[in-house]
Protein backbone atom coordinates (compact mmCIF):
# COMPACT_ATOMS: atom_id res chain seq x y z
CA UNK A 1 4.79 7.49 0.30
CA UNK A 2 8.75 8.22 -0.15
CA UNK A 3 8.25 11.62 -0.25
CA UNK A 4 6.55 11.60 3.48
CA UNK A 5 9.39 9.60 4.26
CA UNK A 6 11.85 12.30 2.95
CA UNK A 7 10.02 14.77 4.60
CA UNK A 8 9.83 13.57 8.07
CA UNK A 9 13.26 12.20 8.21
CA UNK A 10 14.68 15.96 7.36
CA UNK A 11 11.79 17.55 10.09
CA UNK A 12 12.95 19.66 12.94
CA UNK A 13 11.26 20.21 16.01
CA UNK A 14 11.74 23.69 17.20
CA UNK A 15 11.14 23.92 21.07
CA UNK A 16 9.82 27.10 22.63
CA UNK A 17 12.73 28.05 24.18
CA UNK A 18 14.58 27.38 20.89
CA UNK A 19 11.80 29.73 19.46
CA UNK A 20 11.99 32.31 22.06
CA UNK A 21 15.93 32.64 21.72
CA UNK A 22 15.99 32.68 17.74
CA UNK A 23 13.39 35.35 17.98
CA UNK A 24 15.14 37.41 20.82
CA UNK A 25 18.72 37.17 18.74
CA UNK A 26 16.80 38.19 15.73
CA UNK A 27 15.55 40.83 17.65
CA UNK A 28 18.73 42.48 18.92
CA UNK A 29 20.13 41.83 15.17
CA UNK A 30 17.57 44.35 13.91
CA UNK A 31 17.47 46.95 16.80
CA UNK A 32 21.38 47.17 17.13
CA UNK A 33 21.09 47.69 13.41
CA UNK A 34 19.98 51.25 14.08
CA UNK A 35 17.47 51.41 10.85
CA UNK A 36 14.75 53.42 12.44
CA UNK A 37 11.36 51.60 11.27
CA UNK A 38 7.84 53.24 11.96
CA UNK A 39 5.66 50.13 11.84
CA UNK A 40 6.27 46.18 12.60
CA UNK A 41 3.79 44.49 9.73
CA UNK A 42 3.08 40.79 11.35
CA UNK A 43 2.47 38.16 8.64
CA UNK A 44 -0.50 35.86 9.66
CA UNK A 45 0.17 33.52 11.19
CA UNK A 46 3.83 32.87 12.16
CA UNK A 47 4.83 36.12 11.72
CA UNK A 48 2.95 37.78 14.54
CA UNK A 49 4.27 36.20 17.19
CA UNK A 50 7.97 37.73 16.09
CA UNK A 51 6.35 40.72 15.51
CA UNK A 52 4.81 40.66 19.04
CA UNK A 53 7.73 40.00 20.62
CA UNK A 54 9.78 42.88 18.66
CA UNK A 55 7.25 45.26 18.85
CA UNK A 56 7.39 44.99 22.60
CA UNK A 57 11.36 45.22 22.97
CA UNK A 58 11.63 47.87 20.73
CA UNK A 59 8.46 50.20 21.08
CA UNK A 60 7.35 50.32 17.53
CA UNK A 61 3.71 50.19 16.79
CA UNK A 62 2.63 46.94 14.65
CA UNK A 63 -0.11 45.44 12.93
CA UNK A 64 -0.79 42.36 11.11
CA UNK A 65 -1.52 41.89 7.81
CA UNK A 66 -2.71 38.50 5.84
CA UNK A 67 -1.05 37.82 2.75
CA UNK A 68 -3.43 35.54 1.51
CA UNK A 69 -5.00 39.07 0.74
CA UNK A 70 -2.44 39.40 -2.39
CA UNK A 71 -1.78 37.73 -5.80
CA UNK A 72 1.82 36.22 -5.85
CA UNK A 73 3.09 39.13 -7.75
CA UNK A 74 2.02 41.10 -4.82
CA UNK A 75 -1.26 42.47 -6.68
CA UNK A 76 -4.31 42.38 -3.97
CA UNK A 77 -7.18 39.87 -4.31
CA UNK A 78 -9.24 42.23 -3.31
CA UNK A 79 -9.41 46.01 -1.75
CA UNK A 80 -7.06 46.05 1.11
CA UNK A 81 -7.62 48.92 3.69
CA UNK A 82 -4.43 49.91 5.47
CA UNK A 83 -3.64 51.53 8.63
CA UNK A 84 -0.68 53.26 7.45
CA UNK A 85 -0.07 55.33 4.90
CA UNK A 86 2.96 56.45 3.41
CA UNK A 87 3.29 60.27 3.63
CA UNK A 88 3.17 59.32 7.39
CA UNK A 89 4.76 56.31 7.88
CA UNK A 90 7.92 55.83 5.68
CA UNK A 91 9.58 52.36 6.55
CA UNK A 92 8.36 49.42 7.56
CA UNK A 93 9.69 46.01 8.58
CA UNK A 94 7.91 43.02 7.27
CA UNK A 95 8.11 39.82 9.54
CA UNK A 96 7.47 36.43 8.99
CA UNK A 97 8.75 33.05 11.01
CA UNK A 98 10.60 31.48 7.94
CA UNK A 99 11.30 32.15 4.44
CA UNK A 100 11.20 29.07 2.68
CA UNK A 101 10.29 29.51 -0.58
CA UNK A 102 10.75 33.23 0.54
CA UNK A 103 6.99 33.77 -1.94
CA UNK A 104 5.57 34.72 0.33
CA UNK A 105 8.00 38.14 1.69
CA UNK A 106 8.49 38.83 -1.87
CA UNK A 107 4.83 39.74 -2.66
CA UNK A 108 4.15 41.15 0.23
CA UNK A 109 7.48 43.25 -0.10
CA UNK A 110 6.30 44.11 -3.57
CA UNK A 111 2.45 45.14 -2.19
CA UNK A 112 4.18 47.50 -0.02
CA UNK A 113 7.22 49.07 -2.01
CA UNK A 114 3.92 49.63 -5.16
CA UNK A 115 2.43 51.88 -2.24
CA UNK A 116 5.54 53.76 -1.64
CA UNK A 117 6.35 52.76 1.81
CA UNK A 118 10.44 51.97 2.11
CA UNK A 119 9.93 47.85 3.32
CA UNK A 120 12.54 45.84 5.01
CA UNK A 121 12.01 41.94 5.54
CA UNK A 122 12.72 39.90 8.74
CA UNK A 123 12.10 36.10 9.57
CA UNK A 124 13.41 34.33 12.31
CA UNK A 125 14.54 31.21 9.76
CA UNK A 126 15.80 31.16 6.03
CA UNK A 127 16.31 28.14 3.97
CA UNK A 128 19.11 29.81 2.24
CA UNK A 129 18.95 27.04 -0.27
CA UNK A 130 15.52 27.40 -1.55
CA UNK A 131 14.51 30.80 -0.75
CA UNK A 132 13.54 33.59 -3.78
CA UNK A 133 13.60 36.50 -1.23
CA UNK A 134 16.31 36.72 1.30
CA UNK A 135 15.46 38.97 3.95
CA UNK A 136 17.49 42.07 5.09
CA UNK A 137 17.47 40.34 8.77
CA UNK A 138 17.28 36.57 9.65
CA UNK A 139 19.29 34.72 12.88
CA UNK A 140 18.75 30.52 11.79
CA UNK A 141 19.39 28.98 8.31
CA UNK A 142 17.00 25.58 8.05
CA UNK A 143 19.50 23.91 6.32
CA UNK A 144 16.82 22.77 4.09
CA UNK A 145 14.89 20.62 6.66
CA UNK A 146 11.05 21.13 7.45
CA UNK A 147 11.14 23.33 10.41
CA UNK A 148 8.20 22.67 12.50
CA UNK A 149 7.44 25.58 15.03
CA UNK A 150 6.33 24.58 18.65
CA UNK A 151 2.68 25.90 17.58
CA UNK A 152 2.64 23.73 14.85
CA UNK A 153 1.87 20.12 14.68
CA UNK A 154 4.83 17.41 13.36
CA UNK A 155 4.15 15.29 10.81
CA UNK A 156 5.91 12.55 12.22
């Protein structure tokens, strides 16, 4: 029970305007950047919505792509078709809402680089404190609370 305790008392409720800004400054971070990506990858499920949203403001194509697909060193469950392929498409930006634990951009990072395709990593929030991946582009440090996104449900 005092770890539920812990846990809601560090929570933070992340409106969707909050959302929509952090996203649209994350955004501009990565187009005035000038890296020239050919594909958005979307992690299910927070990630698409980013992904969305940057895909439309900047024109690149996206897709999403599950990581639950991959092993946590970034080895695939099972046979994973892509809709890319690197002799065509070169560099790609991985997105995801948050990198906590950051697990979860590191295998997926690793799935992708073991294919040859150049992979950058995005997500809207880090926890800088507890993360094993930090990506090339982030706009909000957590701070080490539980973020809760506005299509998520709190646990308080």
């Amino acid at each position: 029970m005092l770890q539920k305790v812990f846990k809601m008392s560090t929570e933070q409720q992340i409106t969707w305007e909050e959302y929509r800004t952090a996203v649209e400054k994350l955004c501009k971070k990565i187009v005035s950047s000038k890296t020239k990506f050919s594909v958005i990858v979307g992690l299910t499920r927070g990630g698409l919505i980013p992904a969305v949203i940057l895909s439309h403001s900047s024109g690149i194509q996206m897709f999403a792509f599950d990581p639950h697909w991959l092993h946590s060193d970034g080895t695939a469950r099972q046979q994973v078709q892509l809709p890319i392929d690197p002799a065509v498409t070169r560099s790609i930006l991985v997105i995801d809402d948050i990198s906590d634990s950051g697990k979860t951009l590191d295998k997926v990072s690793k799935f992708f680089t073991a294919r040859g395709f150049n992979v950058e990593t995005a997500a809207v929030f880090i926890n800088s404190k507890t993360t094993c991946h930090t990506p090339n582009y982030s706009v909000m440090d957590s701070k080490k609370q539980w973020i809760v996104f506005p299509y998520e449900k709190s646990e308080q």
